[in-house]
Protein backbone atom coordinates (compact mmCIF):
# COMPACT_ATOMS: atom_id res chain seq x y z
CA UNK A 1 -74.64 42.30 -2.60
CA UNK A 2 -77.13 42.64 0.28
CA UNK A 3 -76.86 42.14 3.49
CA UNK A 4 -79.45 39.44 3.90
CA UNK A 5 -78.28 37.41 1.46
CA UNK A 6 -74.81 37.73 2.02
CA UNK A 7 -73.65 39.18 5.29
CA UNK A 8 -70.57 41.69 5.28
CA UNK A 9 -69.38 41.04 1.65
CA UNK A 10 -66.85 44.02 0.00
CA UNK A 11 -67.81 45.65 -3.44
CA UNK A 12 -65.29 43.61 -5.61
CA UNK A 13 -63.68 47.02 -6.17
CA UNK A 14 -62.59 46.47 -2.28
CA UNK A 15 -61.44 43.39 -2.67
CA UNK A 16 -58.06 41.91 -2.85
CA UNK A 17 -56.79 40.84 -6.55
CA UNK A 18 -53.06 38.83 -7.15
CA UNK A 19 -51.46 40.71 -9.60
CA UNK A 20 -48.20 39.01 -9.80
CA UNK A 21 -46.33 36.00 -8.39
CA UNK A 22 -44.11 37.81 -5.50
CA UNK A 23 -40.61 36.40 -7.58
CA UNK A 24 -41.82 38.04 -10.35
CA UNK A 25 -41.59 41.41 -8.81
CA UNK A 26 -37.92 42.22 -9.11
CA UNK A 27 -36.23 45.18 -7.61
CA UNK A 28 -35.31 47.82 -10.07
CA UNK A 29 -38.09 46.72 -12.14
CA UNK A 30 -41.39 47.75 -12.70
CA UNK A 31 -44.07 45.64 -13.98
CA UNK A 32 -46.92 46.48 -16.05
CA UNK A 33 -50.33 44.96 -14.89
CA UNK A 34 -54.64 45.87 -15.29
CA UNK A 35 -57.28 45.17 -12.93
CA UNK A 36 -60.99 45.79 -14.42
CA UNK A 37 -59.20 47.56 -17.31
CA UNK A 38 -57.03 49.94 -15.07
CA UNK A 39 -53.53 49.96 -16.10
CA UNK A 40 -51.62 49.63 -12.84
CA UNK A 41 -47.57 49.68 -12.26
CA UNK A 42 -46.44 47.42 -9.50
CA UNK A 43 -42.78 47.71 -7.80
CA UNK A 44 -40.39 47.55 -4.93
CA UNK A 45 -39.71 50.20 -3.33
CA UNK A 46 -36.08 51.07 -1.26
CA UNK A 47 -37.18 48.92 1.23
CA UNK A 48 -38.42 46.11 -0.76
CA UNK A 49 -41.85 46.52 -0.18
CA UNK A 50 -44.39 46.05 -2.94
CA UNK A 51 -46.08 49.33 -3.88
CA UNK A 52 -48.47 50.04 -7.03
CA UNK A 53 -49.42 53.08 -8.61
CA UNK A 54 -51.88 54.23 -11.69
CA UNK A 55 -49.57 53.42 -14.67
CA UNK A 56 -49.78 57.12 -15.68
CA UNK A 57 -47.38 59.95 -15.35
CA UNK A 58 -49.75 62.79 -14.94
CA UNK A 59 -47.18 65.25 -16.89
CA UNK A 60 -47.86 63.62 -20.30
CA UNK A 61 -49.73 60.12 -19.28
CA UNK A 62 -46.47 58.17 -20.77
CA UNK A 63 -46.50 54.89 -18.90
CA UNK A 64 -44.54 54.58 -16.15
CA UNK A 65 -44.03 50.70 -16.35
CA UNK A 66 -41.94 51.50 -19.72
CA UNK A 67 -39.82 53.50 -17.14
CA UNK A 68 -37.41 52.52 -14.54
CA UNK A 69 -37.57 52.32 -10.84
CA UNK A 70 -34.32 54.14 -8.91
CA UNK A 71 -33.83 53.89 -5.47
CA UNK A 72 -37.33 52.82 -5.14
CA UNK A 73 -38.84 55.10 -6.94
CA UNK A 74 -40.74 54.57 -10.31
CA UNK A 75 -38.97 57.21 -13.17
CA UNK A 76 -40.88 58.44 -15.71
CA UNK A 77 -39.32 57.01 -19.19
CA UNK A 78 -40.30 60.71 -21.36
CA UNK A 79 -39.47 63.16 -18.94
CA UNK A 80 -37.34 61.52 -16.19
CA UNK A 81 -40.05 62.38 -13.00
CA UNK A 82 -39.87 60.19 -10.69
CA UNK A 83 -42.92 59.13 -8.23
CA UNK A 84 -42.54 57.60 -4.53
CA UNK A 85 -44.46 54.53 -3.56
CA UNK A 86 -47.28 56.74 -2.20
CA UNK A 87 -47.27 58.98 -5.72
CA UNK A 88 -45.69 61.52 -4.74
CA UNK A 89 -42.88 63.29 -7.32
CA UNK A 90 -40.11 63.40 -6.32
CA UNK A 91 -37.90 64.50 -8.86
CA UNK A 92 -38.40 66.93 -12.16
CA UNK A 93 -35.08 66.85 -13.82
CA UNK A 94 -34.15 69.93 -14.76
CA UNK A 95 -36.11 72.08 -13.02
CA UNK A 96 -34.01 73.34 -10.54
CA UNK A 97 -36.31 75.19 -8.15
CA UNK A 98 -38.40 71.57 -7.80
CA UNK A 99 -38.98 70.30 -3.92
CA UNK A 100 -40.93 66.90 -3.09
CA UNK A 101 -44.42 68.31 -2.80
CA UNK A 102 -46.49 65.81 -0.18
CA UNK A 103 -49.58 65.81 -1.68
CA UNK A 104 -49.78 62.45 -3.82
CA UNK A 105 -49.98 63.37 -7.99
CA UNK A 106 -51.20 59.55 -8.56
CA UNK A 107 -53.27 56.77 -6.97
CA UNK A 108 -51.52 54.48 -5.06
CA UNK A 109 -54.01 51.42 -4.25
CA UNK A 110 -53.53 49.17 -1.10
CA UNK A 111 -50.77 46.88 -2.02
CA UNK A 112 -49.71 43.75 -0.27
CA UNK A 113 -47.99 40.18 -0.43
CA UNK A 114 -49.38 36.86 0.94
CA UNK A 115 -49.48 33.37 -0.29
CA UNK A 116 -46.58 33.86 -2.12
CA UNK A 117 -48.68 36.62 -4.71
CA UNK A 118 -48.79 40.42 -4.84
CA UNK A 119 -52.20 42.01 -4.03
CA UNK A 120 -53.96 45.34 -4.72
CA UNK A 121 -56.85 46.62 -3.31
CA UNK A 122 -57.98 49.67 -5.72
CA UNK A 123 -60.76 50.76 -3.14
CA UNK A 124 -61.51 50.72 0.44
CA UNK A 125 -60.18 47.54 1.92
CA UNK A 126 -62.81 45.79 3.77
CA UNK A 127 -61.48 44.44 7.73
CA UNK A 128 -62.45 40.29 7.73
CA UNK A 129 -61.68 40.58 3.95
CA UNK A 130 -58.20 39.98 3.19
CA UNK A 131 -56.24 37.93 0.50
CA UNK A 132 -57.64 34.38 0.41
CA UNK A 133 -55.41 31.88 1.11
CA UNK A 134 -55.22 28.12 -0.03
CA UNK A 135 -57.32 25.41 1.79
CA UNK A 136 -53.96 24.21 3.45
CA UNK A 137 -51.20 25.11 3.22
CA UNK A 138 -48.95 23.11 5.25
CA UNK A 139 -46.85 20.04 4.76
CA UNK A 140 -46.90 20.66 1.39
CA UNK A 141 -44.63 20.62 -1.91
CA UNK A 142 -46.12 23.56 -3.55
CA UNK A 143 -45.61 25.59 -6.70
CA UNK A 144 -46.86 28.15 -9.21
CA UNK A 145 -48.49 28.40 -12.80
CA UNK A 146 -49.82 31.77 -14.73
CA UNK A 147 -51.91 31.56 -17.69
CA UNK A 148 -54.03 34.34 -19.17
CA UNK A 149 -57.41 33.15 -20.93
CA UNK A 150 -59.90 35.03 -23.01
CA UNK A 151 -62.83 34.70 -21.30
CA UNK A 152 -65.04 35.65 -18.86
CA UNK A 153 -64.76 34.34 -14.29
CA UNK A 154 -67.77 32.46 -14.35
CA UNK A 155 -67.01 30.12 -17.57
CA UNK A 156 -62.98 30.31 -16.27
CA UNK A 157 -64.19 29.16 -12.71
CA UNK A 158 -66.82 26.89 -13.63
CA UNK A 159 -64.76 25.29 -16.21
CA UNK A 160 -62.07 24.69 -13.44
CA UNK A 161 -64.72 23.15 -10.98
CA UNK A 162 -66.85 21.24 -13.76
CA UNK A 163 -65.73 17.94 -13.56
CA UNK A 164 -67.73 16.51 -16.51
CA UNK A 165 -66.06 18.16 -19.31
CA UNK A 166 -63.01 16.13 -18.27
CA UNK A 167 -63.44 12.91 -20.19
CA UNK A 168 -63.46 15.22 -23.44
CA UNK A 169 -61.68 17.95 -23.19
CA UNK A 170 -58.52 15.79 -20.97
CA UNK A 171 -59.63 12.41 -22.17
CA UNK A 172 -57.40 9.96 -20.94
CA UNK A 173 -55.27 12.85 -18.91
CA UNK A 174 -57.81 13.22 -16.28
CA UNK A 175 -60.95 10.55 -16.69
CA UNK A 176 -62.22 7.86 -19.65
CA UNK A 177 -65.71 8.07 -20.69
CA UNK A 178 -66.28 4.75 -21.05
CA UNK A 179 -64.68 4.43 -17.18
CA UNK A 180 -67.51 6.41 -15.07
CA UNK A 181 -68.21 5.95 -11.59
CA UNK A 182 -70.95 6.37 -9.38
CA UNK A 183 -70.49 9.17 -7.01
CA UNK A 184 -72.44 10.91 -4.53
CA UNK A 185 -71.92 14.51 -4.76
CA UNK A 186 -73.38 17.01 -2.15
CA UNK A 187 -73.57 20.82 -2.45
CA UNK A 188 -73.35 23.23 -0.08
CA UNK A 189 -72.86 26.65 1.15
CA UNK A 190 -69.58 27.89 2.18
CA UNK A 191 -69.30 30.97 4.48
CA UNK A 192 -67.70 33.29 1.50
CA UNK A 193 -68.66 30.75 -1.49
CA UNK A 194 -70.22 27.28 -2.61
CA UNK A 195 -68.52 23.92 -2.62
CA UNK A 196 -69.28 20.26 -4.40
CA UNK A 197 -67.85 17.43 -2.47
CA UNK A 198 -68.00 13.96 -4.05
CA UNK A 199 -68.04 11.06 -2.22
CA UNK A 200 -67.17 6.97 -2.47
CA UNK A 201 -65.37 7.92 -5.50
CA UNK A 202 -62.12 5.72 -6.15
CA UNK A 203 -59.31 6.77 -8.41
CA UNK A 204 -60.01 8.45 -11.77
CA UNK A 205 -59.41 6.58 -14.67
CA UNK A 206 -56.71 8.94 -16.18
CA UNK A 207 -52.84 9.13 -16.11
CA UNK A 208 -52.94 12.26 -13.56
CA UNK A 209 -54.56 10.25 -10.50
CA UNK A 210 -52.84 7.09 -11.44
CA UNK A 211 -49.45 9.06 -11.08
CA UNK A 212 -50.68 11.05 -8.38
CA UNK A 213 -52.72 9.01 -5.78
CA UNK A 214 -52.52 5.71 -4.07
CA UNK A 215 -56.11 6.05 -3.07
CA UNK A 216 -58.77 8.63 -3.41
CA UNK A 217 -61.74 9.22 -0.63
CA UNK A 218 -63.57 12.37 -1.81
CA UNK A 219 -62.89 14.95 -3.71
CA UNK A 220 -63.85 18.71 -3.12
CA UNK A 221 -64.71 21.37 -5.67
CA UNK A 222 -65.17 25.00 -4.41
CA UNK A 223 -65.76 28.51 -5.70
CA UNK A 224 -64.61 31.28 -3.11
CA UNK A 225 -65.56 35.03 -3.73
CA UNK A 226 -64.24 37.37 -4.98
CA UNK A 227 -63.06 34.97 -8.21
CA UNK A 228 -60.93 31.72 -6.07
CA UNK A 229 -61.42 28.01 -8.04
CA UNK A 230 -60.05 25.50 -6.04
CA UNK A 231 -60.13 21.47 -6.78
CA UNK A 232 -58.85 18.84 -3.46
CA UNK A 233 -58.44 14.91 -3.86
CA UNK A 234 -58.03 13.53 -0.42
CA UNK A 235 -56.97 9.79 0.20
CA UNK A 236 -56.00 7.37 2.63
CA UNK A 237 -53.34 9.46 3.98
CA UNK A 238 -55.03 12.69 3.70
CA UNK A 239 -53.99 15.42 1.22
CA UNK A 240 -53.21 14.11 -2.22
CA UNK A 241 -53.75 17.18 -4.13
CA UNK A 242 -54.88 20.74 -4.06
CA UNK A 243 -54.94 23.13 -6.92
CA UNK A 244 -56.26 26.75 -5.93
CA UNK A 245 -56.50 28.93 -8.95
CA UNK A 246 -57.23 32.92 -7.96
CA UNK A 247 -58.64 34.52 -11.47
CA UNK A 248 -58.15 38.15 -11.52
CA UNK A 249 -60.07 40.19 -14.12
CA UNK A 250 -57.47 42.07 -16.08
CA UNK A 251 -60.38 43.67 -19.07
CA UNK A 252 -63.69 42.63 -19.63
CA UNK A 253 -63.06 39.10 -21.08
CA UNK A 254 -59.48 38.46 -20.07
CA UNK A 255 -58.42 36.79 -16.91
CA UNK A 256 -55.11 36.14 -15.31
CA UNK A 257 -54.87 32.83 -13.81
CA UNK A 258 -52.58 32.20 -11.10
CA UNK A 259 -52.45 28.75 -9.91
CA UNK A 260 -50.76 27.19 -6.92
CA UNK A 261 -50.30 23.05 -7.20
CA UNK A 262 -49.70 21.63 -3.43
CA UNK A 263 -49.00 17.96 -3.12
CA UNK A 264 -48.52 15.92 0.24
CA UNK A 265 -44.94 16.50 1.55
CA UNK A 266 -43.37 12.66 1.24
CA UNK A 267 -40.32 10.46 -0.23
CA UNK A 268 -40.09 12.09 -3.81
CA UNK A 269 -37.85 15.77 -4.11
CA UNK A 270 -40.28 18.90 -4.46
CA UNK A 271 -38.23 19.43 -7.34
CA UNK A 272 -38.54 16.61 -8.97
CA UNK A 273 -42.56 16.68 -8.76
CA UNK A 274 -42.37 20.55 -10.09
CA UNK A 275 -40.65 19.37 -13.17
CA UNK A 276 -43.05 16.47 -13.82
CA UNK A 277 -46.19 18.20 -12.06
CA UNK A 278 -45.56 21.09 -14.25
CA UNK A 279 -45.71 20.05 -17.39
CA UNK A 280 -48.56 17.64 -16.63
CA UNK A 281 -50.34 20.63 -15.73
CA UNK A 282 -49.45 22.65 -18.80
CA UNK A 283 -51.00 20.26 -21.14
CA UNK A 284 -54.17 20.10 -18.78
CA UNK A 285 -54.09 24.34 -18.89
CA UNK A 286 -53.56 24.41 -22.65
CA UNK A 287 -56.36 21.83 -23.03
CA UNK A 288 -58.69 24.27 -20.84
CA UNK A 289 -57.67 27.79 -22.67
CA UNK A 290 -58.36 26.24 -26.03
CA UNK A 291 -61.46 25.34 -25.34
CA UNK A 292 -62.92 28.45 -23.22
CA UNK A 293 -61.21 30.65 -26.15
CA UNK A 294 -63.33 28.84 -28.69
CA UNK A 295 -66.63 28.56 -26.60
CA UNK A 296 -65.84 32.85 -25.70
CA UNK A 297 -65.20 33.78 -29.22
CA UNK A 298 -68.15 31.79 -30.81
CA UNK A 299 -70.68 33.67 -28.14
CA UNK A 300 -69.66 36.71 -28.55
CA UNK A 301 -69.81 36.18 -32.49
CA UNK A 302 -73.92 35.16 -31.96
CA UNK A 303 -74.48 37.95 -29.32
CA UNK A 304 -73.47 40.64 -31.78
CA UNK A 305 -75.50 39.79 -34.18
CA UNK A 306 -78.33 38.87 -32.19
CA UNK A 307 -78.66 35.23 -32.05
CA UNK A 308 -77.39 34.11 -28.90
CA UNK A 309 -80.43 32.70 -26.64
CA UNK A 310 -80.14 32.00 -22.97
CA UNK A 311 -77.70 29.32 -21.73
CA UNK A 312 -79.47 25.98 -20.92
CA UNK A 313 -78.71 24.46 -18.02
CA UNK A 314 -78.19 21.05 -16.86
CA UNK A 315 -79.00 18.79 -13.27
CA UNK A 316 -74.71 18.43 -14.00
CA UNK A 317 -74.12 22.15 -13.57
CA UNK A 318 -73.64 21.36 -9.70
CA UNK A 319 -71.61 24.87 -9.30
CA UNK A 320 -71.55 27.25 -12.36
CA UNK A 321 -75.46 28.27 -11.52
CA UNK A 322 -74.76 29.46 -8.26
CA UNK A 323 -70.59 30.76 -9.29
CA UNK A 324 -72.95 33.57 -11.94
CA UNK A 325 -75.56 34.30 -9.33
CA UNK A 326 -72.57 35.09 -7.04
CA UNK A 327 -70.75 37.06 -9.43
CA UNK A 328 -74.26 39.03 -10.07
CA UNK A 329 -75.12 39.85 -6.51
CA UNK A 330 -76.86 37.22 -5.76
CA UNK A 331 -75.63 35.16 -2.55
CA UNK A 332 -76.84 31.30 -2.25
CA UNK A 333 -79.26 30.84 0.15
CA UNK A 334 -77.49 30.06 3.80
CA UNK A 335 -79.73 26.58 3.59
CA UNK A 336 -78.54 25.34 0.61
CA UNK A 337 -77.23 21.84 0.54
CA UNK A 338 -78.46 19.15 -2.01
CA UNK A 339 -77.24 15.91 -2.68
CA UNK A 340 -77.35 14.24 -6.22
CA UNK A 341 -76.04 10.72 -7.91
CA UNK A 342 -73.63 10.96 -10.45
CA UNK A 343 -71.78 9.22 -13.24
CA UNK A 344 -68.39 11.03 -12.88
């Protein structure tokens, strides 16, 4: 991306990427993961740090996530090597004569934890360019869902943000066809994305928002780079609901999704809202997967045999234009903010 049209952006290979939910690295266990088809082992280390290395032992490239990790230190499950957090070995059993050389046999990408996920960083990390973080994350109940999806981060993210596929895809869950509103949406620029915010819009006609809000104000769509979808519904009393859902790109055409729900803090148990929220959710996620699958599969099946024409586009497509261009290089202009009516 250039610097005129977007100022300071990383390569995506410098970005941050969640791998993992942070309780789903264990100590004394490692766990397999790819980013941008790189096979990448992610564990603890003696301290309990999160480290990750190139899932590779570089005596015979058996995987080291099939392995172990022992006193912090990832061992090799062919030969028994073992490999420090930085990559260093450590170990060759039964070769008396070996000493810990300090020069690093493997990668070892920047690895951190924030926001309750493990990141890695397989290039330079960029400084103003850290993990993103939720839109609030305060005075909130809050938990997790994964899902991995066959398909590519622009149809994941503008499937997530699209709020017009609702009434058919989660008819009845989410909105009613035959119960639209008229909204006001405006679009706008964002300092590291682009955001829909829909206004005078009253409860949806679905079970979710009936369950979920006593009012609704506006409601906030938003696509953050490097690949963050995040939905807000905002009431009378402020924050009703916030879903942020950071896709990583594990291969070319298959995402994990790791999604955070946050609901005001109030009367009602966090746990009791996980149990419901969650499997709410899961049906909604299913619903979403299904139909990206299908949509994935069938364009692929056209492009190979060379009868796939250019996408048409739609004045409804408030985000997913401007989500590719991003994802191509090309930054929104700094300008940008249009307003449109709606039947939502």
């Amino acid at each position: 991306m250039n610097d005129e049209t977007n100022p300071g952006a990383p390569d995506p290979q410098s970005a941050w990427w969640p791998l993992a939910l942070s309780r789903e690295l264990v100590p004394g266990r490692p766990l397999a993961r790819r980013l941008h088809g790189l096979p990448l082992v992610l564990f603890r280390d003696a301290a309990g740090r999160a480290a990750a290395l190139h899932d590779r032992c570089p005596h015979r490239h058996a995987p080291l996530s099939a392995g172990r990790v022992c006193a912090g230190e990832l061992q090799c499950p062919y030969h028994g090597w073992r490999f420090d957090a930085a990559g260093r070995c450590t170990a060759v059993p039964g070769l008396a004569s070996h000493r810990p050389g300090q020069t690093p046999l493997l990668a070892a990408p920047a690895t951190q934890e924030a926001h309750g996920l493990v990141w890695v960083c397989r290039g330079t990390p960029v400084a103003g360019h850290g993990p993103v973080a939720p839109a609030v994350t305060e005075g909130v109940d809050s938990f997790f869902m994964t899902e991995r999806v066959r398909c590519g981060m622009a149809e994941a993210a503008e499937n997530f943000l699209d709020g017009f596929h609702t009434h058919f895809v989660h008819a009845g869950w989410i909105r009613r066809d035959a119960r639209r509103q008229t909204v006001q949406a405006t679009v706008r620029r964002l300092p590291d994305g682009i955001e829909a915010r829909y206004g005078n819009e009253g409860l949806q006609s679905g079970v979710i928002s009936r369950w979920l809000e006593g009012s609704r104000s506006e409601s906030m769509g938003r696509f953050r780079w490097p690949g963050v979808a995040e939905i807000e519904y905002r009431g009378a009393r402020g924050l009703n609901l916030l879903i942020t859902a950071w896709l990583t790109p594990e291969d070319d055409g298959m995402l994990r999704v790791h999604a955070r729900v946050a609901t005001r803090r109030g009367w009602l148990p966090a746990a009791v809202k996980r149990a419901a929220l969650r499997r709410l959710f899961g049906v909604i996620l299913r619903q979403d997967r299904a139909i990206l699958e299908q949509a994935s599969a069938n364009a692929a099946a056209f492009a190979a045999r060379g009868a796939l024409p250019p996408e048409l586009h739609s004045p409804l497509d408030l985000l997913g234009p401007s989500i590719r261009g991003m994802l191509d290089g090309r930054w929104p202009e700094a300008s940008v903010e249009r307003e449109c009516t709606v039947r939502l």
